[in-house]
C-alpha atoms as a PDB file:
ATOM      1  CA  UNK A   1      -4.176   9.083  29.273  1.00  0.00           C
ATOM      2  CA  UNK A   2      -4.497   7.268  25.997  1.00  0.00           C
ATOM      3  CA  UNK A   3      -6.267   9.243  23.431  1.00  0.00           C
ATOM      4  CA  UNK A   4      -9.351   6.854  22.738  1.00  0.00           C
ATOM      5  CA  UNK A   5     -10.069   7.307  26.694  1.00  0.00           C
ATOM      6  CA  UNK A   6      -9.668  11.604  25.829  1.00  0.00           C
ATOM      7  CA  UNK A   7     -11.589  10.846  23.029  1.00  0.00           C
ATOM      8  CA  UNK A   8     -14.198   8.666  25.270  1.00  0.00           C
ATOM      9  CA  UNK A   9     -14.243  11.997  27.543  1.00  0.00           C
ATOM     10  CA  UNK A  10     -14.638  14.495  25.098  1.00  0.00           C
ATOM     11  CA  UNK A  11     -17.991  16.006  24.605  1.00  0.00           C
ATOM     12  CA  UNK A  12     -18.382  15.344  21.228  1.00  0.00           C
ATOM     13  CA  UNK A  13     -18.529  11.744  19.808  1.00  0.00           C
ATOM     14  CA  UNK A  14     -14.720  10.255  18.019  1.00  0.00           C
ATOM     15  CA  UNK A  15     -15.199   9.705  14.563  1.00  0.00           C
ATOM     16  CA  UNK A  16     -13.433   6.755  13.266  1.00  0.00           C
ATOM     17  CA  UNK A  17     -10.704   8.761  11.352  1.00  0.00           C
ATOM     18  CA  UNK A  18     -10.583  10.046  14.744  1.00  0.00           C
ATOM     19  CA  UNK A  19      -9.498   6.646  16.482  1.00  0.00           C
ATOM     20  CA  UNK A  20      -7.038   6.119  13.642  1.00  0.00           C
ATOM     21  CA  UNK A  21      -4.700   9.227  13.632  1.00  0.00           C
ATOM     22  CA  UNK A  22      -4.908   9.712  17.133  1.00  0.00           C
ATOM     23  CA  UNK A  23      -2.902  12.439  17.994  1.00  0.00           C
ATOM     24  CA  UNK A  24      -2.072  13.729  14.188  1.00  0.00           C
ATOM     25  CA  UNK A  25      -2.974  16.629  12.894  1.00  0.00           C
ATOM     26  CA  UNK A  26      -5.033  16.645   9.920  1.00  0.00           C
ATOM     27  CA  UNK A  27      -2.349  17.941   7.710  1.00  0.00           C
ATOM     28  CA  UNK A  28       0.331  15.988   8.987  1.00  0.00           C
ATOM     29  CA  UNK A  29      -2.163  12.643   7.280  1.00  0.00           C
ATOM     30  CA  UNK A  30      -2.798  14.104   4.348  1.00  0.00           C
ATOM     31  CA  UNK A  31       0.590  14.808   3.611  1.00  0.00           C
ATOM     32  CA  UNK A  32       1.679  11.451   5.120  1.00  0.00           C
ATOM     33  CA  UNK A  33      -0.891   9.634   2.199  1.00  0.00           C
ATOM     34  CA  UNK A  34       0.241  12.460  -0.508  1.00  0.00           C
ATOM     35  CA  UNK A  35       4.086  11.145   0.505  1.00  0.00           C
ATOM     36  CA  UNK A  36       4.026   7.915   0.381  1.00  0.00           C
ATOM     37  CA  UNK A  37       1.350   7.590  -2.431  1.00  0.00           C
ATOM     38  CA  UNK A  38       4.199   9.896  -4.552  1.00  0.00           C
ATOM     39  CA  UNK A  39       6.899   7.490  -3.262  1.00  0.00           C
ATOM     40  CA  UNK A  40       4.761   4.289  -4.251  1.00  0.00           C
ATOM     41  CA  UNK A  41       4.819   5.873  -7.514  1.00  0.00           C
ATOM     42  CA  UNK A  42       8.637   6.122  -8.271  1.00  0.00           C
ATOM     43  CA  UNK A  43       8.723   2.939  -7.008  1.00  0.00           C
ATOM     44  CA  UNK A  44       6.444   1.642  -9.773  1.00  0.00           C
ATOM     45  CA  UNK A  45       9.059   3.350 -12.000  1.00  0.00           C
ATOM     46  CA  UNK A  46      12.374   1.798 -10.344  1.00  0.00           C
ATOM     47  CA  UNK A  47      10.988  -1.366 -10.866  1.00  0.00           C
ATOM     48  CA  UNK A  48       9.794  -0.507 -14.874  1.00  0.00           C
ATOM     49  CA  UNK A  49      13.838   0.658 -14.785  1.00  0.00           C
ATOM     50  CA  UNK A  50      14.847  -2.272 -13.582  1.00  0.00           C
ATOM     51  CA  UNK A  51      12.964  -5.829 -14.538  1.00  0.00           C
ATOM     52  CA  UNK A  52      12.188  -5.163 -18.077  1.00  0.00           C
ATOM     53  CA  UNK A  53       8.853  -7.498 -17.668  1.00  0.00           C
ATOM     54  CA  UNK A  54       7.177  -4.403 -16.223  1.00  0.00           C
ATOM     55  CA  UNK A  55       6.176  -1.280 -18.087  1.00  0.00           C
ATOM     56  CA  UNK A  56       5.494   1.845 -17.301  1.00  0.00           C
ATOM     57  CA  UNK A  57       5.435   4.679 -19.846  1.00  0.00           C
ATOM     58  CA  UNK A  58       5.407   7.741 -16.982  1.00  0.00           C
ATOM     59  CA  UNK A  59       5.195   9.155 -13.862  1.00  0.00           C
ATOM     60  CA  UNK A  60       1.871  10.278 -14.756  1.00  0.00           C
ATOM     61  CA  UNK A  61       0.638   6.568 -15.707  1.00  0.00           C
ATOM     62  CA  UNK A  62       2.367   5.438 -12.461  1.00  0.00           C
ATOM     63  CA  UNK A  63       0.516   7.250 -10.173  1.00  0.00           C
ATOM     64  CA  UNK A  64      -2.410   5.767 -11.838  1.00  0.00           C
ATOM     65  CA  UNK A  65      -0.848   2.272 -11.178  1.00  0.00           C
ATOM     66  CA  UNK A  66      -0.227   3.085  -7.496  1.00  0.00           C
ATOM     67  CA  UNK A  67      -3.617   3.980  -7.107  1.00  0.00           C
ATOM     68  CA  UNK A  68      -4.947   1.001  -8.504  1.00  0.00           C
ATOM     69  CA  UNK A  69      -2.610  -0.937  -6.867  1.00  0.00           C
ATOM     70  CA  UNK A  70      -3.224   0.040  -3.674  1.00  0.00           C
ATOM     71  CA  UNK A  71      -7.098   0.260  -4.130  1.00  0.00           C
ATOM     72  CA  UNK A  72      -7.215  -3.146  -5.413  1.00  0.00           C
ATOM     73  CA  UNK A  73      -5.083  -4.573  -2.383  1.00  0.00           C
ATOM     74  CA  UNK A  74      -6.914  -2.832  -0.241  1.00  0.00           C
ATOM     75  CA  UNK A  75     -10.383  -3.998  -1.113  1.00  0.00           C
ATOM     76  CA  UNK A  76      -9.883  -7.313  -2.749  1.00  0.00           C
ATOM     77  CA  UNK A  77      -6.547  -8.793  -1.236  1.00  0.00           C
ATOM     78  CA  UNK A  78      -8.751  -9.134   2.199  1.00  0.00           C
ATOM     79  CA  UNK A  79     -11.380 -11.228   0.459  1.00  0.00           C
ATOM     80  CA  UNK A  80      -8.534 -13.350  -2.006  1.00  0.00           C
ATOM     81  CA  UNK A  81      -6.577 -14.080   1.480  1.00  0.00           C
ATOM     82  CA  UNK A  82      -9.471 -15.482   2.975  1.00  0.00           C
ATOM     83  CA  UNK A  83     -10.641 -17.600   0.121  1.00  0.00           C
ATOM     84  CA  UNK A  84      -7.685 -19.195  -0.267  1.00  0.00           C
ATOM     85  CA  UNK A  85      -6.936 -19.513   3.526  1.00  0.00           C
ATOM     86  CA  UNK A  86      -5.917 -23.338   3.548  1.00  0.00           C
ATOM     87  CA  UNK A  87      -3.843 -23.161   0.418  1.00  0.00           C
ATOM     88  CA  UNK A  88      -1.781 -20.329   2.596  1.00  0.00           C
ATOM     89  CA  UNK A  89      -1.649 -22.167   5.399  1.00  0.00           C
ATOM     90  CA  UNK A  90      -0.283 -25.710   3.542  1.00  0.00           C
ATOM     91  CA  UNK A  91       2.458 -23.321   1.637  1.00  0.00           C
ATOM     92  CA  UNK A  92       3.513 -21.886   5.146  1.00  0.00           C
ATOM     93  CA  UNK A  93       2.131 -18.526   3.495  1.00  0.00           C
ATOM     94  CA  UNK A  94       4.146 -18.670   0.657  1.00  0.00           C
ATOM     95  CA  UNK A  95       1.066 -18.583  -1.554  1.00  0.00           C
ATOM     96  CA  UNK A  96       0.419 -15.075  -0.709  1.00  0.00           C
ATOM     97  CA  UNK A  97       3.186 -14.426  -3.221  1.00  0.00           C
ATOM     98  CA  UNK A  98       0.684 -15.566  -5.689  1.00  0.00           C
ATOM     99  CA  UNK A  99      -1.609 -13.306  -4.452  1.00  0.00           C
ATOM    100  CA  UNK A 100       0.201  -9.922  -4.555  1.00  0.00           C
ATOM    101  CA  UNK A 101       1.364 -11.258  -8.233  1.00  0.00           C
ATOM    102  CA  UNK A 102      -2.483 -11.669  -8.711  1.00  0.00           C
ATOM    103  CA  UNK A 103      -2.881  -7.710  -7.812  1.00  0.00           C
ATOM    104  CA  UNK A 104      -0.409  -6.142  -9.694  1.00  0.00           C
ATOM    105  CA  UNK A 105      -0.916  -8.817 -12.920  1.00  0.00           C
ATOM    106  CA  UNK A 106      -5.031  -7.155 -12.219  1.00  0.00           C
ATOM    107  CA  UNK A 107      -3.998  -3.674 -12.498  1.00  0.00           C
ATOM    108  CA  UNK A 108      -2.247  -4.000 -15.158  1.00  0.00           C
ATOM    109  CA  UNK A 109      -4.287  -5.531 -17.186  1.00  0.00           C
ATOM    110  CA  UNK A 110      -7.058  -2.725 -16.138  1.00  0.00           C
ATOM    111  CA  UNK A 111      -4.919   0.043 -16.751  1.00  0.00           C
ATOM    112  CA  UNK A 112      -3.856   1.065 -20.601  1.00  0.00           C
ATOM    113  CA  UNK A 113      -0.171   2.385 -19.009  1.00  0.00           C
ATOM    114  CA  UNK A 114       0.975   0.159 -17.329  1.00  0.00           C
ATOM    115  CA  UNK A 115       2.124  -3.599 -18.362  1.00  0.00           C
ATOM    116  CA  UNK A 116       3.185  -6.752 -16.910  1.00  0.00           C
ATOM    117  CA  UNK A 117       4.623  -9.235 -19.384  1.00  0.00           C
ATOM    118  CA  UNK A 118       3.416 -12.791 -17.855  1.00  0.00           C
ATOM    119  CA  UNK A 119       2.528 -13.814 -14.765  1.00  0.00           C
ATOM    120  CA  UNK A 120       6.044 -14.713 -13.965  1.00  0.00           C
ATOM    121  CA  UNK A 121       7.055 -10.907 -14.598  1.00  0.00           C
ATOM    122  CA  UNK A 122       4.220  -9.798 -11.758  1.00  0.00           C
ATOM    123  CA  UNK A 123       5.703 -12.462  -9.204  1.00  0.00           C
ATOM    124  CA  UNK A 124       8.935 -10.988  -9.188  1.00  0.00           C
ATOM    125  CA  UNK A 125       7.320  -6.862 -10.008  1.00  0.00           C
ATOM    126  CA  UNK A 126       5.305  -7.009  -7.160  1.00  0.00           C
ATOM    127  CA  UNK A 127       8.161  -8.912  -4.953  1.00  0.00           C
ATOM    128  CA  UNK A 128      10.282  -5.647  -5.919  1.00  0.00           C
ATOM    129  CA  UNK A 129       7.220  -3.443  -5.562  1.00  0.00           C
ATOM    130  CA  UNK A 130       6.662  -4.828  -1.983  1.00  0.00           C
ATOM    131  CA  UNK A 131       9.887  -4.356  -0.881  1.00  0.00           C
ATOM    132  CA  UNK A 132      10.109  -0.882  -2.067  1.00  0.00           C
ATOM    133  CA  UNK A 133       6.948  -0.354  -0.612  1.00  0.00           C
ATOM    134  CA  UNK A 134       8.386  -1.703   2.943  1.00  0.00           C
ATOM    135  CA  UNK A 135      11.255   0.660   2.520  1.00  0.00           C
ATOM    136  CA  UNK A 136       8.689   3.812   2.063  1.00  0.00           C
ATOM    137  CA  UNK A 137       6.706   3.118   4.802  1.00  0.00           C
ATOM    138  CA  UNK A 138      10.047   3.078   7.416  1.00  0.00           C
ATOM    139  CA  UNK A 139      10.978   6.130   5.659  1.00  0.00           C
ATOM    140  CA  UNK A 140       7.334   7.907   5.965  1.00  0.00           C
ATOM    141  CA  UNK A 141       7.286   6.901   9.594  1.00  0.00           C
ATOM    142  CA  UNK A 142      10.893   8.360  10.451  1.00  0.00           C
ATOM    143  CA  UNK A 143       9.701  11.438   8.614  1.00  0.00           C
ATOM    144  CA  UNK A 144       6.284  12.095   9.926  1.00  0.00           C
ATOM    145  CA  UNK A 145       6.784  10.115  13.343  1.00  0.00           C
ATOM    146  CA  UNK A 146       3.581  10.400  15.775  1.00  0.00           C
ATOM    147  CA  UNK A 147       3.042  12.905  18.034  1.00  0.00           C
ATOM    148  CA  UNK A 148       4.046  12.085  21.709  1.00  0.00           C
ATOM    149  CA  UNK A 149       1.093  12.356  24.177  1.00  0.00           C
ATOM    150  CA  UNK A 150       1.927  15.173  26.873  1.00  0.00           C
ATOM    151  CA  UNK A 151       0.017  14.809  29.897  1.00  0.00           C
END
């Protein structure tokens, strides 16, 4: 049985945090967010280590950046990809570069810690960002797999 049909069958009504963890335990996604958001952050370091067109003084200023980061591409990297919709589609999507160089160039120049040179230096941070990023998120999902439904 899949667990929105359990859910469907449960007394009480799903919640929509509910229909996204399915079968997770609340601690298991809180320490899943608290893991990868920590992870994000070193990132934001390794790449301040290694392309010197990105600064960031700390560890404490780079979980500041993470947060930013991933607030920002969370609420306006939706609305920026669907603005410029038929600029993506005549690069073959290659202008959504632009548009994660967009975010991190934004939250740097919003936060006091954390500096991007140009807008050359966030093209190729957040290219290094996102693939560190990519890299986290296999690693979170090996370490905190899913809980297998037991009928």
């Amino acid at each position: 049985m899949t667990s929105l049909a359990r859910l469907l069958r449960s007394k009480s009504s799903p919640c929509v945090s509910d229909l996204h963890r399915q079968n997770e335990p609340q601690y298991a996604y809180e320490m899943k967010v608290l893991a990868r958001w920590l992870l994000l952050a070193a990132a934001l370091l390794l790449v301040a280590n290694f392309y010197p067109g990105v600064s960031v003084p700390g560890f404490g200023s780079a979980l500041i950046a993470a947060l930013v980061l991933g607030l920002f591409n969370t609420l306006l990297r939706p609305l920026l990809v669907l603005l410029t919709l038929p600029v993506t589609l005549i690069t073959l999507g290659l202008f959504l570069f632009v548009i994660n160089a967009a975010m991190f160039y934004a939250a740097a120049y919003v936060l006091e810690g954390f500096g991007v040179s140009s807008f050359g230096a966030a093209l190729v941070g957040s290219i290094l960002y996102s693939a560190c990023g990519m890299v986290i998120d296999v690693a979170i999902e090996r370490f905190f797999p899913p809980e297998t439904e037991i009928e």
